[in-house]
C-alpha atoms as a PDB file:
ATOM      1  CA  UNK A   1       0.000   0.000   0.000  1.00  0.00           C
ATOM      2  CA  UNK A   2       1.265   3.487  -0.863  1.00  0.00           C
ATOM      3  CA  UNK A   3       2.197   6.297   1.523  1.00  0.00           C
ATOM      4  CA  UNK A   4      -0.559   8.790   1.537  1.00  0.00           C
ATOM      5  CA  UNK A   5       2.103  11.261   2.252  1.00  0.00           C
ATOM      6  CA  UNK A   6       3.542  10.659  -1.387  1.00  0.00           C
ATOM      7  CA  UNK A   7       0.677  12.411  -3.051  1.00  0.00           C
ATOM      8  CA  UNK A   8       1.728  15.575  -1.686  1.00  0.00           C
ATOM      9  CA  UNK A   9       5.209  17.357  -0.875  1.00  0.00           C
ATOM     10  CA  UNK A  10       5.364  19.314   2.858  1.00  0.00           C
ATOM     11  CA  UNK A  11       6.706  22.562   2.757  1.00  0.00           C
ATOM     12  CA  UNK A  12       8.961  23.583   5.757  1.00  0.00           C
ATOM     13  CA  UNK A  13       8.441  25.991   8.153  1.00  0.00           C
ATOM     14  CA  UNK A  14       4.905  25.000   9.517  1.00  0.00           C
ATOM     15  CA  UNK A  15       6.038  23.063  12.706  1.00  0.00           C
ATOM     16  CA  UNK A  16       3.752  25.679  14.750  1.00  0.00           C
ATOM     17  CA  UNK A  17       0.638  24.668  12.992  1.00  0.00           C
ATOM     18  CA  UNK A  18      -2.205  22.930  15.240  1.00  0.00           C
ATOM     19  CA  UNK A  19      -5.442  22.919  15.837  1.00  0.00           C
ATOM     20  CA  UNK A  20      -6.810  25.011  13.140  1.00  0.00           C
ATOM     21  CA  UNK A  21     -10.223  24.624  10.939  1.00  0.00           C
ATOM     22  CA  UNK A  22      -9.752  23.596   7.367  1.00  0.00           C
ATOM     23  CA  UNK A  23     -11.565  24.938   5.047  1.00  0.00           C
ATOM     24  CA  UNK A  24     -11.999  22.923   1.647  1.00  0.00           C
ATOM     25  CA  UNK A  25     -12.594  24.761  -1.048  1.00  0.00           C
ATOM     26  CA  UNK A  26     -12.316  22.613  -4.275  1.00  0.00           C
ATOM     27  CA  UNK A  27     -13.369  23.466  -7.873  1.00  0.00           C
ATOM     28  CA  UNK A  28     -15.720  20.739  -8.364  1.00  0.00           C
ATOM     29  CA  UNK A  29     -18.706  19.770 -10.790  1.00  0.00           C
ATOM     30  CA  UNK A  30     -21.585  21.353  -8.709  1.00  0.00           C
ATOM     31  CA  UNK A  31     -20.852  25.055  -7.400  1.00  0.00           C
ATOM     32  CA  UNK A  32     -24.316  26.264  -8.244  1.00  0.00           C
ATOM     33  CA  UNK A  33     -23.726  29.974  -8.535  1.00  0.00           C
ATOM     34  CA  UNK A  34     -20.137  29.886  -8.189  1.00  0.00           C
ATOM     35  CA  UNK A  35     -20.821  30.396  -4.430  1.00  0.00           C
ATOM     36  CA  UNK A  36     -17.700  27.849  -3.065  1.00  0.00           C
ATOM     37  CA  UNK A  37     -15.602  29.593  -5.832  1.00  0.00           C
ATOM     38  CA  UNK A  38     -16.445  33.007  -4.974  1.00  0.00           C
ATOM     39  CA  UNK A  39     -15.524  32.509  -1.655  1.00  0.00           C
ATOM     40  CA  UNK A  40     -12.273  31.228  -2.554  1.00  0.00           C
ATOM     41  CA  UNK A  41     -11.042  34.106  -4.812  1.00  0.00           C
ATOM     42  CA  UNK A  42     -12.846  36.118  -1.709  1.00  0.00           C
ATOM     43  CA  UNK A  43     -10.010  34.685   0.623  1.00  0.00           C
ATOM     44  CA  UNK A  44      -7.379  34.857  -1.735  1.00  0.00           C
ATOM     45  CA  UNK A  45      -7.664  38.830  -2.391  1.00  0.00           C
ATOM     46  CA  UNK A  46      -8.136  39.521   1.151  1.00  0.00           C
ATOM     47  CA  UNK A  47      -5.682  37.273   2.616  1.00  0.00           C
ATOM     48  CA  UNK A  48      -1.920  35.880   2.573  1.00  0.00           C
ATOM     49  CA  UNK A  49      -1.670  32.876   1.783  1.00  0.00           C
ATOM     50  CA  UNK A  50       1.126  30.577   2.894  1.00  0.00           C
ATOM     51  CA  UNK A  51       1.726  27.209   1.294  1.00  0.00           C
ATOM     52  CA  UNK A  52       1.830  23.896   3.635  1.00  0.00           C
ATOM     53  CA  UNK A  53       1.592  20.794   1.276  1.00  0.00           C
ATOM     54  CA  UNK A  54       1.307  20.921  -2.502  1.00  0.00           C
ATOM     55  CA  UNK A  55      -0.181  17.885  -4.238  1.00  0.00           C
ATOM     56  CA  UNK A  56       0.827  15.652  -7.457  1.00  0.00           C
ATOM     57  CA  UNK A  57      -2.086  16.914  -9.766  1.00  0.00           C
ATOM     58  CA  UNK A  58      -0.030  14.938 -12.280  1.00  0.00           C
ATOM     59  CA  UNK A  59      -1.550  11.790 -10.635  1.00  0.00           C
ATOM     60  CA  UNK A  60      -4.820  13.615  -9.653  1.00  0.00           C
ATOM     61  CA  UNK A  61      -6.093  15.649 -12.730  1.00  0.00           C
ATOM     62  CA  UNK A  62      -7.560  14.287 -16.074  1.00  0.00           C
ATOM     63  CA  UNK A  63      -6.027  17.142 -18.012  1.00  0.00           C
ATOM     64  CA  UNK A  64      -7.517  16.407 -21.365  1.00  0.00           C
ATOM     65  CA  UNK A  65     -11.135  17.304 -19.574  1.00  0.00           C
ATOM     66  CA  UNK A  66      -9.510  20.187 -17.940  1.00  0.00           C
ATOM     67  CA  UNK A  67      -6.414  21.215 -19.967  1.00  0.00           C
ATOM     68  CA  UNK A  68      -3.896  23.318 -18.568  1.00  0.00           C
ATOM     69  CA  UNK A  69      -3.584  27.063 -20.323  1.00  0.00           C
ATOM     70  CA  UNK A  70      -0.293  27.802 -22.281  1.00  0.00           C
ATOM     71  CA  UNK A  71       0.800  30.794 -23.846  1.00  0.00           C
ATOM     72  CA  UNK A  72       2.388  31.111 -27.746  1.00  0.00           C
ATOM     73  CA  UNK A  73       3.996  34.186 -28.682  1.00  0.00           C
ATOM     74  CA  UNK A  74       4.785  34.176 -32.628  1.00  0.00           C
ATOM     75  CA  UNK A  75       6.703  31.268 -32.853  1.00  0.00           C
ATOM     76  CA  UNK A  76       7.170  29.659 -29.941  1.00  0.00           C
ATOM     77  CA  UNK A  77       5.544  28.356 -26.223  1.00  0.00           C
ATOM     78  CA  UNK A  78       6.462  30.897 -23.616  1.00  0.00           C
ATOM     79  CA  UNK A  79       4.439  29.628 -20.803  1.00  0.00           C
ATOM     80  CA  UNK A  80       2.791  26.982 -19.101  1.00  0.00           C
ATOM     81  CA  UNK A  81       0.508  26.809 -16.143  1.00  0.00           C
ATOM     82  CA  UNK A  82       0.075  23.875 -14.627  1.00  0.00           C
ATOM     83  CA  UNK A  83      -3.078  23.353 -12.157  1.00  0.00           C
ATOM     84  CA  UNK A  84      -2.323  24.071  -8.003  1.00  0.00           C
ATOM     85  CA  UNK A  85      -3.929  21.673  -5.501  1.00  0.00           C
ATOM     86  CA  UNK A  86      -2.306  22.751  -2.041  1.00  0.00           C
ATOM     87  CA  UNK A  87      -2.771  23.275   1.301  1.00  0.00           C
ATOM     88  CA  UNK A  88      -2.481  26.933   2.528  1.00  0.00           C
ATOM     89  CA  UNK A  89      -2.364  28.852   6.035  1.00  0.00           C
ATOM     90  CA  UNK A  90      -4.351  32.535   6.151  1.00  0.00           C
ATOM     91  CA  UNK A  91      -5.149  35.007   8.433  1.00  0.00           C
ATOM     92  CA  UNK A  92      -8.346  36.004   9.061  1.00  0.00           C
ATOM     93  CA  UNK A  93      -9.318  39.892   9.132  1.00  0.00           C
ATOM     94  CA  UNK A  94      -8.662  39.635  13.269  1.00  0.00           C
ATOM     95  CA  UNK A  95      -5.020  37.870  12.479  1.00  0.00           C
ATOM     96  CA  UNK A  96      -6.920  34.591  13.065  1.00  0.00           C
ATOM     97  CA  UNK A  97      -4.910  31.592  11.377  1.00  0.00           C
ATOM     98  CA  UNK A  98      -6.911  29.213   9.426  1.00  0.00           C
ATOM     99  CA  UNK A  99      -5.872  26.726   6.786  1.00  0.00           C
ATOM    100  CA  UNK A 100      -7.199  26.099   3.362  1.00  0.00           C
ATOM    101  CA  UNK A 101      -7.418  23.105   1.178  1.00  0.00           C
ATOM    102  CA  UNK A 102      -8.072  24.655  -2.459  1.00  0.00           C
ATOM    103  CA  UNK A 103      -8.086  23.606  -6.408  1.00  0.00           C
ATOM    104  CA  UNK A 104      -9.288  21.614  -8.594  1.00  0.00           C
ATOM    105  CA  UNK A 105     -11.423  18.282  -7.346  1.00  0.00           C
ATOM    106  CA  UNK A 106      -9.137  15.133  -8.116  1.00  0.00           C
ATOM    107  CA  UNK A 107     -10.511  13.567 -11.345  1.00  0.00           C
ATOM    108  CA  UNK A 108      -8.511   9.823 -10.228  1.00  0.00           C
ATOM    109  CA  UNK A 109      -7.503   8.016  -7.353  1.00  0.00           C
ATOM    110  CA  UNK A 110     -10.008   9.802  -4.818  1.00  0.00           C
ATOM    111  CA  UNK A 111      -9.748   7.485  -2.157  1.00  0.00           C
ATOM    112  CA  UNK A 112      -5.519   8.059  -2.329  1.00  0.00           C
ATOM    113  CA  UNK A 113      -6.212  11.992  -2.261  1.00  0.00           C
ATOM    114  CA  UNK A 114      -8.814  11.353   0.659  1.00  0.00           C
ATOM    115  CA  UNK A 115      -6.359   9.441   2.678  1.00  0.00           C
ATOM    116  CA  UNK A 116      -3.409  11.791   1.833  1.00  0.00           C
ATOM    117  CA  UNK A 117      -5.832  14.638   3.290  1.00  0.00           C
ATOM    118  CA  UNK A 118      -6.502  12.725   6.664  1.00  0.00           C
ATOM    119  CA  UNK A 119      -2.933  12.175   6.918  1.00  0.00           C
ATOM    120  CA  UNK A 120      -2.884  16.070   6.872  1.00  0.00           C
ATOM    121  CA  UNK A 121      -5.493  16.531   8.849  1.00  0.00           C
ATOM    122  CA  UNK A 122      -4.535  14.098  11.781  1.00  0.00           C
ATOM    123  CA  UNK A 123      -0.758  15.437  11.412  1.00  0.00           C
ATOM    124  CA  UNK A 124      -1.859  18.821  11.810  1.00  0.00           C
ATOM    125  CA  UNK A 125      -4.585  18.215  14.631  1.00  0.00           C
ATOM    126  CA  UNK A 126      -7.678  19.794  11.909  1.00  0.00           C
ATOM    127  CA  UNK A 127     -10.195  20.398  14.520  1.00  0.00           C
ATOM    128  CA  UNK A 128     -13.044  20.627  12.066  1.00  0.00           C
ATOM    129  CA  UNK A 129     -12.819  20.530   8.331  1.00  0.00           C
ATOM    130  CA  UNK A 130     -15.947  23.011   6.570  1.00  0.00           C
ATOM    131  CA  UNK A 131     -17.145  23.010   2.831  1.00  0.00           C
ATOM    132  CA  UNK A 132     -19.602  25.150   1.313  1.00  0.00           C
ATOM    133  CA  UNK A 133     -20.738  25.061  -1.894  1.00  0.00           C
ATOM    134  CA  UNK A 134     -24.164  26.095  -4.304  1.00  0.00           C
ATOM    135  CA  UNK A 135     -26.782  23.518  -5.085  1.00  0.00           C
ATOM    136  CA  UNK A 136     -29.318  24.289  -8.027  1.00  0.00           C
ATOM    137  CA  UNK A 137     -32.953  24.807  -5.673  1.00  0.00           C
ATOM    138  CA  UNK A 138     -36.381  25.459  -6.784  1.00  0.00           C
ATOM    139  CA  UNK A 139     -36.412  28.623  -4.408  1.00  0.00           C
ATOM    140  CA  UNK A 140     -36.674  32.419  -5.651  1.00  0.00           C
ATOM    141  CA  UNK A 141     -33.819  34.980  -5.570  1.00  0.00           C
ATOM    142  CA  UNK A 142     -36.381  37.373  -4.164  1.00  0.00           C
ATOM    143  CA  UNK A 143     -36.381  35.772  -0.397  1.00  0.00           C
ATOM    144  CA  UNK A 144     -33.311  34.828   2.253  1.00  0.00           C
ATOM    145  CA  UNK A 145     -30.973  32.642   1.143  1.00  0.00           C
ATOM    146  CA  UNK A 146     -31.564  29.295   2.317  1.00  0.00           C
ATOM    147  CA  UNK A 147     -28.838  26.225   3.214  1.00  0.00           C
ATOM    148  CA  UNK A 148     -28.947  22.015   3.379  1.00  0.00           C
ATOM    149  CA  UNK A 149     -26.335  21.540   6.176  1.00  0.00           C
ATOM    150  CA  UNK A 150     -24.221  18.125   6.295  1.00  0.00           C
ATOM    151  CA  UNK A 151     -22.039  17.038   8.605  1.00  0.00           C
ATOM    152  CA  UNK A 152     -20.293  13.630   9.948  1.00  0.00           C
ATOM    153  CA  UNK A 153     -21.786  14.059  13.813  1.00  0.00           C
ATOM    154  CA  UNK A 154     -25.608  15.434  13.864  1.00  0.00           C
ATOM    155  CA  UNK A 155     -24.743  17.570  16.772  1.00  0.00           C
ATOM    156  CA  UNK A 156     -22.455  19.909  14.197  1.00  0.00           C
ATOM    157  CA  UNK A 157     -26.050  20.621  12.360  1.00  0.00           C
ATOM    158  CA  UNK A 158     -28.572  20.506  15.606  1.00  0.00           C
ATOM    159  CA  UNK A 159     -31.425  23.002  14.702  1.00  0.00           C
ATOM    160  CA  UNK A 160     -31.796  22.153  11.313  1.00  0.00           C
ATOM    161  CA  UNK A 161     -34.200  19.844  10.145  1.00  0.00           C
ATOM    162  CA  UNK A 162     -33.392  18.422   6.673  1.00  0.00           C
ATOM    163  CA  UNK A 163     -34.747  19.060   3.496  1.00  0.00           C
ATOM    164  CA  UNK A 164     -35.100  15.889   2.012  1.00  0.00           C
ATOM    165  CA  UNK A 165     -34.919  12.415   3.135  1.00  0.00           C
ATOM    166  CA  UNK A 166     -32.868  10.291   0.952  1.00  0.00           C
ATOM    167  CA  UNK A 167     -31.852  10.997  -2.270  1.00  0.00           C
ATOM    168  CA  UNK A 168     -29.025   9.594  -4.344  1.00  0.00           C
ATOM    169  CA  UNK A 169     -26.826  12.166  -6.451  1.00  0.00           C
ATOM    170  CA  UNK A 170     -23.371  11.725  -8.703  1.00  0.00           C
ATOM    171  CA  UNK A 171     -20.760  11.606  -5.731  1.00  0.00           C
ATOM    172  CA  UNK A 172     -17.259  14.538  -5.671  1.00  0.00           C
ATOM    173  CA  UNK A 173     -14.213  14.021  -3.673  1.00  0.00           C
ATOM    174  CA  UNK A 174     -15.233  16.458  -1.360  1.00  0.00           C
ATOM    175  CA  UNK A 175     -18.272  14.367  -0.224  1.00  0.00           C
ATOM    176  CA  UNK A 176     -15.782  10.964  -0.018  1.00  0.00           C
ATOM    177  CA  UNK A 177     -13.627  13.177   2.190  1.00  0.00           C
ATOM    178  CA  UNK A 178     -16.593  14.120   4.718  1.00  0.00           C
ATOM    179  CA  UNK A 179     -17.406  10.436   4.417  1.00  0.00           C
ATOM    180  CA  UNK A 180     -14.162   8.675   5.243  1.00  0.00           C
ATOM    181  CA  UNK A 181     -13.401  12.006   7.306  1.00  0.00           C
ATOM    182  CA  UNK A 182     -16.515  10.661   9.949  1.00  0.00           C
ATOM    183  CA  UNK A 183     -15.255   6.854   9.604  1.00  0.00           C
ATOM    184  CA  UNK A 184     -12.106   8.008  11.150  1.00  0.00           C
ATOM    185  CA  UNK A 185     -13.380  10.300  13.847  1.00  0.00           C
ATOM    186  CA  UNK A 186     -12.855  13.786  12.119  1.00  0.00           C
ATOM    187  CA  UNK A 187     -15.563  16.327  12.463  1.00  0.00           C
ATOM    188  CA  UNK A 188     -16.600  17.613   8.818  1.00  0.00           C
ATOM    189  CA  UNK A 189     -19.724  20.535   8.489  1.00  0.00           C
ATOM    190  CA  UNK A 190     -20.533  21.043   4.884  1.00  0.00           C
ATOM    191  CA  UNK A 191     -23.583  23.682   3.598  1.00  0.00           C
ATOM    192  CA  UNK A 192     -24.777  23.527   0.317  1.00  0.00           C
ATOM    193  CA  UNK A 193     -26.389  26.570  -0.485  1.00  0.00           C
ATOM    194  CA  UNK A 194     -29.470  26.589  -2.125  1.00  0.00           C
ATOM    195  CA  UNK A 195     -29.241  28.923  -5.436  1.00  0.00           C
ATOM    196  CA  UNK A 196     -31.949  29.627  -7.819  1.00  0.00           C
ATOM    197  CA  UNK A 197     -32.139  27.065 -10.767  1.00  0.00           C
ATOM    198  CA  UNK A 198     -32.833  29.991 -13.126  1.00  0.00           C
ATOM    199  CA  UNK A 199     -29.158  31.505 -12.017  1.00  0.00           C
ATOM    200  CA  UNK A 200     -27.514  28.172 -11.403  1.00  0.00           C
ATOM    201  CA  UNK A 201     -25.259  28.461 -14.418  1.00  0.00           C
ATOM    202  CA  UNK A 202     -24.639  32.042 -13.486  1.00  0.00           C
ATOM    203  CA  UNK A 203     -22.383  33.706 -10.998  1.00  0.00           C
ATOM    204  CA  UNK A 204     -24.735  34.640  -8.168  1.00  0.00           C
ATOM    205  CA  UNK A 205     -22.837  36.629  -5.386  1.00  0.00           C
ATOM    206  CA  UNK A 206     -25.379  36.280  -2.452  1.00  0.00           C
ATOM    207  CA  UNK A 207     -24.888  32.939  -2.149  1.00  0.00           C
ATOM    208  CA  UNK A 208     -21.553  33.676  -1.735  1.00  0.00           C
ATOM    209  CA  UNK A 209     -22.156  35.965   0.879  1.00  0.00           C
ATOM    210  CA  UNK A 210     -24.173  33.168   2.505  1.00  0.00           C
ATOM    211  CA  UNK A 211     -21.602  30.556   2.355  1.00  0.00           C
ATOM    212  CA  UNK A 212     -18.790  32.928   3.714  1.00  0.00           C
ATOM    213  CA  UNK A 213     -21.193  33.783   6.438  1.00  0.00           C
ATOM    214  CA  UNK A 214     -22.133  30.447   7.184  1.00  0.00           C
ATOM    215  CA  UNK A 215     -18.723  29.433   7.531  1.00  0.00           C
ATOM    216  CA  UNK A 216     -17.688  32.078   9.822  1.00  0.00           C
ATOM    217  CA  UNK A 217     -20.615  31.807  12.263  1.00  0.00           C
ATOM    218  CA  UNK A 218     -19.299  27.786  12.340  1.00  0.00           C
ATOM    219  CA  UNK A 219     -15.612  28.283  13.190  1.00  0.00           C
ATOM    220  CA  UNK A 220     -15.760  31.877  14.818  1.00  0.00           C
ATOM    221  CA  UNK A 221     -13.648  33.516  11.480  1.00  0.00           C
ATOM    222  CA  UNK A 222     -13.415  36.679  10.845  1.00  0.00           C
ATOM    223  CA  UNK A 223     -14.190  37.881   6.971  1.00  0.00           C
ATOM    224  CA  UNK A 224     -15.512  41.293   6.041  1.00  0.00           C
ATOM    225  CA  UNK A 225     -18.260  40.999   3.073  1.00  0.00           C
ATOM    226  CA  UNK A 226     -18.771  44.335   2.689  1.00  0.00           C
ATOM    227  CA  UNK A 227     -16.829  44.362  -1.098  1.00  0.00           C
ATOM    228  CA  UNK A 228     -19.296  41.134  -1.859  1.00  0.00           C
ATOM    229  CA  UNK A 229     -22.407  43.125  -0.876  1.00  0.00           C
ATOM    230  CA  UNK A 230     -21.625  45.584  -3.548  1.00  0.00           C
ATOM    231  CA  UNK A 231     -21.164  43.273  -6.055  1.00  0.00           C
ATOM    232  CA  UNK A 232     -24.075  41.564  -5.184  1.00  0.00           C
ATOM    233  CA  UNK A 233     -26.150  44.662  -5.140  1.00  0.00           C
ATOM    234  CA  UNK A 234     -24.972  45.467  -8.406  1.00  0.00           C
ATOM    235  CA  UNK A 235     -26.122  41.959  -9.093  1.00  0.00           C
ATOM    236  CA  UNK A 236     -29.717  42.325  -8.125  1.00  0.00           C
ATOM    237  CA  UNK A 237     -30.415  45.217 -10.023  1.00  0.00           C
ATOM    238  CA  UNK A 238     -29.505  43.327 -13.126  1.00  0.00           C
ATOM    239  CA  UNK A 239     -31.688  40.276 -12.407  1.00  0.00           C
ATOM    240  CA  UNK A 240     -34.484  42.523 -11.419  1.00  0.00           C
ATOM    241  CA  UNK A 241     -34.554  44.409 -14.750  1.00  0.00           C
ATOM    242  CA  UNK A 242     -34.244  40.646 -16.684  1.00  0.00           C
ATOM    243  CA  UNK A 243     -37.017  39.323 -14.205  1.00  0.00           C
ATOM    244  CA  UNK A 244     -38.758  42.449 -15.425  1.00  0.00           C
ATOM    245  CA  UNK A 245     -38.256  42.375 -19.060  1.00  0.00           C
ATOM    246  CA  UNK A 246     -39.929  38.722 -19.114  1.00  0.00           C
ATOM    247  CA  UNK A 247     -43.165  37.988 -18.378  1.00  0.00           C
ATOM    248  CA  UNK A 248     -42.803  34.401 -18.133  1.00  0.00           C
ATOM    249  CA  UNK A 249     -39.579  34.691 -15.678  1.00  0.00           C
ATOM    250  CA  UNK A 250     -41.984  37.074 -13.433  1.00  0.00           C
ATOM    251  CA  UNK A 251     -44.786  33.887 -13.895  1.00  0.00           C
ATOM    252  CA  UNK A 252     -42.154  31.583 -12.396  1.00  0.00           C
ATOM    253  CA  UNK A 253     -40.490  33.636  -9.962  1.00  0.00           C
ATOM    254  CA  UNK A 254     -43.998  34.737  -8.436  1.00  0.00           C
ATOM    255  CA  UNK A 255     -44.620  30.635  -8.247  1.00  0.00           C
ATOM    256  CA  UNK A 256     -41.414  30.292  -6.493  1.00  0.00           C
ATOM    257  CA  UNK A 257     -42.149  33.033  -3.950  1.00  0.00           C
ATOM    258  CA  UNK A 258     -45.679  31.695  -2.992  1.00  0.00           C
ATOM    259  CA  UNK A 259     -44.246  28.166  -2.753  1.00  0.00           C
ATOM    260  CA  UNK A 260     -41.086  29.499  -0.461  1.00  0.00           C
ATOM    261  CA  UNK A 261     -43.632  31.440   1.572  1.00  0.00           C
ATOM    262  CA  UNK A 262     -45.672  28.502   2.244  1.00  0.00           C
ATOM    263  CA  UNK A 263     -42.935  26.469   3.629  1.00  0.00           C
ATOM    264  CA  UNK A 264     -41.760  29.085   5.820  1.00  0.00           C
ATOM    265  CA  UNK A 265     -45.473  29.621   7.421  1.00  0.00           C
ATOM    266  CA  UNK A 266     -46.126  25.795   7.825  1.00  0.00           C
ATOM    267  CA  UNK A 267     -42.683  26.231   9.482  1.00  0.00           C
ATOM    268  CA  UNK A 268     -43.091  28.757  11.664  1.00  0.00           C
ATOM    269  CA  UNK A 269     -46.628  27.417  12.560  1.00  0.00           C
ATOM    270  CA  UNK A 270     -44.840  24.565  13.917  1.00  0.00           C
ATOM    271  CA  UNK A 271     -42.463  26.521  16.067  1.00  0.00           C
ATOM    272  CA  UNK A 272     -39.683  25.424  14.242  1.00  0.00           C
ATOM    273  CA  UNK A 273     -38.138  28.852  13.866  1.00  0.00           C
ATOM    274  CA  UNK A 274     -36.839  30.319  10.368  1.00  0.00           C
ATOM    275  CA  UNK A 275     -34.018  27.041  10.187  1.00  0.00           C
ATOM    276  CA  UNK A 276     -35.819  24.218  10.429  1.00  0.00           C
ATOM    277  CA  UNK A 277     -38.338  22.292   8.031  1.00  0.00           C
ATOM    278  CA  UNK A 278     -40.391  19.326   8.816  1.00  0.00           C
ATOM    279  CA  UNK A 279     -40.091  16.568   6.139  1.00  0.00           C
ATOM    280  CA  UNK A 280     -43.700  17.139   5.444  1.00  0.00           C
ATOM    281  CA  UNK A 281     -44.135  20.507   5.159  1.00  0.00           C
ATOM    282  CA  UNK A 282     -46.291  21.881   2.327  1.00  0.00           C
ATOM    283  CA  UNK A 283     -44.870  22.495  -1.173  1.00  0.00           C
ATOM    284  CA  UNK A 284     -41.004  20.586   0.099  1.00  0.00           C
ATOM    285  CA  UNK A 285     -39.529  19.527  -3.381  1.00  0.00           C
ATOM    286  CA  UNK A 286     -38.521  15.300  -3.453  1.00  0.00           C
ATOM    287  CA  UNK A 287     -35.915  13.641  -3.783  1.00  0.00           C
ATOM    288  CA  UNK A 288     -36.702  13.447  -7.363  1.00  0.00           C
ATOM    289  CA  UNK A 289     -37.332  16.645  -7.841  1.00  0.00           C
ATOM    290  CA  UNK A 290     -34.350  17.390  -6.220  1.00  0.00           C
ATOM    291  CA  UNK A 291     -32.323  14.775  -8.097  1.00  0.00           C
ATOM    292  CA  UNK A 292     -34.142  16.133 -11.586  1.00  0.00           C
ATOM    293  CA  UNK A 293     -32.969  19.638 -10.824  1.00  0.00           C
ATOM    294  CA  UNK A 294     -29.293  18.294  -9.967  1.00  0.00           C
ATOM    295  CA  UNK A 295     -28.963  16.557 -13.515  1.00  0.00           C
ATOM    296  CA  UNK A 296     -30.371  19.553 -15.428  1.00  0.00           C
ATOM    297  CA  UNK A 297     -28.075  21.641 -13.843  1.00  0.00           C
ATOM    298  CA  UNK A 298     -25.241  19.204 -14.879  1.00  0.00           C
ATOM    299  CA  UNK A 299     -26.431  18.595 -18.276  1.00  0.00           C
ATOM    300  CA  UNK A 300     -26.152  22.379 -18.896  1.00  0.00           C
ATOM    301  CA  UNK A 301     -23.167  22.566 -17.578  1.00  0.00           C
ATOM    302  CA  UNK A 302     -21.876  20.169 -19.759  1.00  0.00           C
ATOM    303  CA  UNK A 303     -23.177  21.500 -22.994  1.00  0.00           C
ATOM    304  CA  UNK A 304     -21.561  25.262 -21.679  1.00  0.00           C
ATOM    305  CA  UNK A 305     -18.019  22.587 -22.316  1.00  0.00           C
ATOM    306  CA  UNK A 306     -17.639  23.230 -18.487  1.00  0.00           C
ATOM    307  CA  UNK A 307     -18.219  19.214 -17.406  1.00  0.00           C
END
């Protein structure tokens, strides 16, 4: 059996390291909304970020489904850039240290990269490893943000009542690591934030905001979201003059809106609060409603050459 440890190379210098969250921020196939991505490049421009462990993406990435950009100038290749797949330490806006498992999702040899990540995590005493990523929902851009937490213990997620039951849907590496991640012990919390279908393909910026803010209020971070807020106002001024220039998108989203309003009032009437929703609330999508919305947000993606 191979050494996890040979999938990645350690950086020195990090001896100090202990205890932190991880964050895991990968560039998978379902980001509805580009809200895990967002958040990302919303980490990267605020903070430093210090390489721990860098992985073999040789071994990891199918690069004729994701091919590497090079540069030719005239007559010749002048640069290459090959994909990044490390491990990183930040500092959060309070000087906060935090580490960060970010880009692209493995295309081969998932369970290797899973087990080269717990040897990480175990080495470097993870306390609790966080995802967050966009989901394509039937739910209107008009009302509060809404989120399906996950998690390998059920008291990381107490006060939320699921969405769905069961419900089978194409598995990612990040959802093998939260699964082997529980089998060994580790705490993982993952939120998949529920985005508009209509805006799936598109880059949505408040459920960004939601999945940075659901993130800090989980590990105690500190990130300002004041630059997102302006892009996502921006943002909502364009989809209200689309939603406005259609009569059929106003048709759906006003269908949306009555259907996210009933949910919340059969919740409320049974003093669940705003978070949680009873499995047989009025208007709750299925599982195969659910699971038809995941493909045809796939299938798109796939015909945008983005699979």
């Amino acid at each position: 059996m191979r050494d996890p440890a040979d999938l990645y190379e350690l950086h020195p210098g990090f001896d100090d390291v202990a205890g932190l969250v991880m964050l895991v921020c990968l560039d998978g196939f379902v980001d509805a909304g580009n809200a895990g991505r967002q958040m990302a490049e919303t980490l990267f421009e605020r903070f430093t970020a210090e390489e721990i462990a860098t992985f073999d993406t040789d071994r990891l990435v199918d690069y004729r489904d994701r091919r590497p950009p090079m540069t030719f100038v005239e007559n010749t290749w002048t640069e290459y850039t090959p994909p990044k797949l490390a491990l990183y330490r930040m500092h959060d806006d309070e000087g906060s240290p935090f580490l960060l498992l970010h880009g692209p999702e493995p295309d081969r040899e998932w369970e290797a990269f899973v087990a080269a990540v717990t040897s990480l995590v175990e080495r470097f005493s993870v306390s609790l490893s966080i995802s967050a990523n966009g989901i394509p929902m039937a739910v209107p851009h008009t009302r509060p943000v809404t989120v399906t937490p996950h998690s390998t213990r059920p008291e990381l997620v107490e006060g939320h009542t699921p969405w769905i039951g069961r419900v089978e849907v194409p598995g990612s590496a990040v959802s093998l690591l939260e699964f082997r991640l529980g089998e060994s012990g580790h705490d993982f919390l993952g939120y998949a934030i529920h985005v508009p279908s209509y805006l799936g393909q598109s880059t949505y910026p408040r459920a960004a905001i939601a999945a940075v803010e659901y993130v800090a209020g989980a590990t105690g971070l500190a990130v300002a979201t004041e630059e997102m807020e302006e892009v996502a106002a921006a943002t909502d001024v364009e989809i209200a003059e689309q939603v406005a220039a259609s009569e059929e998108i106003q048709r759906v989203v006003a269908n949306l809106e009555r259907q996210y309003d009933d949910i919340m009032s059969s919740r409320s009437e049974e003093g669940g609060g705003p978070a949680p929703l009873s499995d047989d609330a009025a208007g709750l999508p299925t599982a195969d409603e659910l699971g038809a919305e995941l493909e045809r947000f796939l299938a798109e993606r796939e015909g945008d050459g983005n699979g």
